[in-house]
N, C-alpha and C. Protein backbone atom coordinates (compact mmCIF):
# COMPACT_ATOMS: atom_id res chain seq x y z
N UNK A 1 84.23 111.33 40.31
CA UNK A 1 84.68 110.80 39.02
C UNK A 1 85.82 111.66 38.47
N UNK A 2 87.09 111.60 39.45
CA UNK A 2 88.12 112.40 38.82
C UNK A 2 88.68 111.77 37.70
N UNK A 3 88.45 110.33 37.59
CA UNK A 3 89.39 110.01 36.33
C UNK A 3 88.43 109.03 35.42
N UNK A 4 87.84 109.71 35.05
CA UNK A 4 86.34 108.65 34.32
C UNK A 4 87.51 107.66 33.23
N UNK A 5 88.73 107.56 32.98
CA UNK A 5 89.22 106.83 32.02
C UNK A 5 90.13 105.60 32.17
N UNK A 6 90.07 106.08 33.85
CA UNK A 6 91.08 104.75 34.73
C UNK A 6 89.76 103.86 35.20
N UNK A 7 89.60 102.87 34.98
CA UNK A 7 88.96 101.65 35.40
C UNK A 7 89.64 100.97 36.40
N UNK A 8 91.06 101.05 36.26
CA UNK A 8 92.28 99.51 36.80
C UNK A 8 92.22 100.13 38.51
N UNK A 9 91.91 101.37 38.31
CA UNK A 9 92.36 101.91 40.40
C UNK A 9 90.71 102.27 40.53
N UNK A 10 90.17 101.47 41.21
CA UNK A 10 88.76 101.43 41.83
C UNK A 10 88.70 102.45 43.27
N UNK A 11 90.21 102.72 44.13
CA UNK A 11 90.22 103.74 45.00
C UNK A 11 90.55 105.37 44.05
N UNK A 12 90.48 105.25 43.27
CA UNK A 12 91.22 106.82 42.29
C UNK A 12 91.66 107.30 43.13
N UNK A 13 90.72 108.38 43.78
CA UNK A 13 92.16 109.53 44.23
C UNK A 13 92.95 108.98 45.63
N UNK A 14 92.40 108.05 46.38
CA UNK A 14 93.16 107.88 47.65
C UNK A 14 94.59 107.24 47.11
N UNK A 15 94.48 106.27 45.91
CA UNK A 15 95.52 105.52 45.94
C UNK A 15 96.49 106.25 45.07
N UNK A 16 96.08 107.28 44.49
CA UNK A 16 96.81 108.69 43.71
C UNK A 16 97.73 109.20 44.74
N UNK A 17 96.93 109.49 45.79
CA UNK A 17 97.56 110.25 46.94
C UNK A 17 98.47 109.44 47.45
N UNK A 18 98.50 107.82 47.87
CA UNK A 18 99.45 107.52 48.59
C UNK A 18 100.65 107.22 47.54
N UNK A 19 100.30 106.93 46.67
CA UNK A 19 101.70 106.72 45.38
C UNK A 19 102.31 108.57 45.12
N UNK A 20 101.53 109.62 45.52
CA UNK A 20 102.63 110.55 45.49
C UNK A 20 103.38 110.55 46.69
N UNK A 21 102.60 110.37 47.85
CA UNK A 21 103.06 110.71 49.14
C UNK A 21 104.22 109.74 49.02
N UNK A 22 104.29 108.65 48.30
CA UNK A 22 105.85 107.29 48.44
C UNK A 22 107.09 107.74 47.66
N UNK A 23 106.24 108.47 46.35
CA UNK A 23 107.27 109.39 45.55
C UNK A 23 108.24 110.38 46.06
N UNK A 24 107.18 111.43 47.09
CA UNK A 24 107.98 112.42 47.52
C UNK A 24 108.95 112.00 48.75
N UNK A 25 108.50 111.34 49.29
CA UNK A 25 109.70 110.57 50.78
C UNK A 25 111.00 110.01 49.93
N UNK A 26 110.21 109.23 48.46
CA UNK A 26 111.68 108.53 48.54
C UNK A 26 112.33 109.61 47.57
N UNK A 27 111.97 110.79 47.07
CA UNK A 27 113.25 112.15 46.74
C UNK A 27 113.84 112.38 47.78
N UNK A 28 112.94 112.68 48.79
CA UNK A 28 113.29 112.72 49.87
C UNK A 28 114.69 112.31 50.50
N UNK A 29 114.06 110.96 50.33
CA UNK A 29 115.31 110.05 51.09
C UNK A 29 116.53 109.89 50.18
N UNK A 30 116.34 110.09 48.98
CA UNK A 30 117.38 109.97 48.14
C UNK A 30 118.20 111.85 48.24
N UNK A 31 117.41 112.51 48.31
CA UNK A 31 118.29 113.61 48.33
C UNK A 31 119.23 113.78 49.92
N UNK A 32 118.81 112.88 50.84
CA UNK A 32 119.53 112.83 52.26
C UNK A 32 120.68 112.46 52.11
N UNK A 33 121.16 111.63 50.95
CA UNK A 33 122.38 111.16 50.92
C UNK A 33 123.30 112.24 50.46
């Protein structure tokens, strides 16, 4: 129960994790240019 106040994400932390992991690729990819 990491986020007893989010109801709307029924995966909490996995789907936490993949929305940072999409964040950091696309700095990522934006700082490649």
């Amino acid at each position: 129960m990491a986020f007893p106040g989010r109801r709307d994400a029924p995966d909490g932390p996995d789907f936490t994790v993949l929305k940072r992991l999409a964040r950091d690729q696309l700095i990522y990819l934006l700082e490649q240019v």
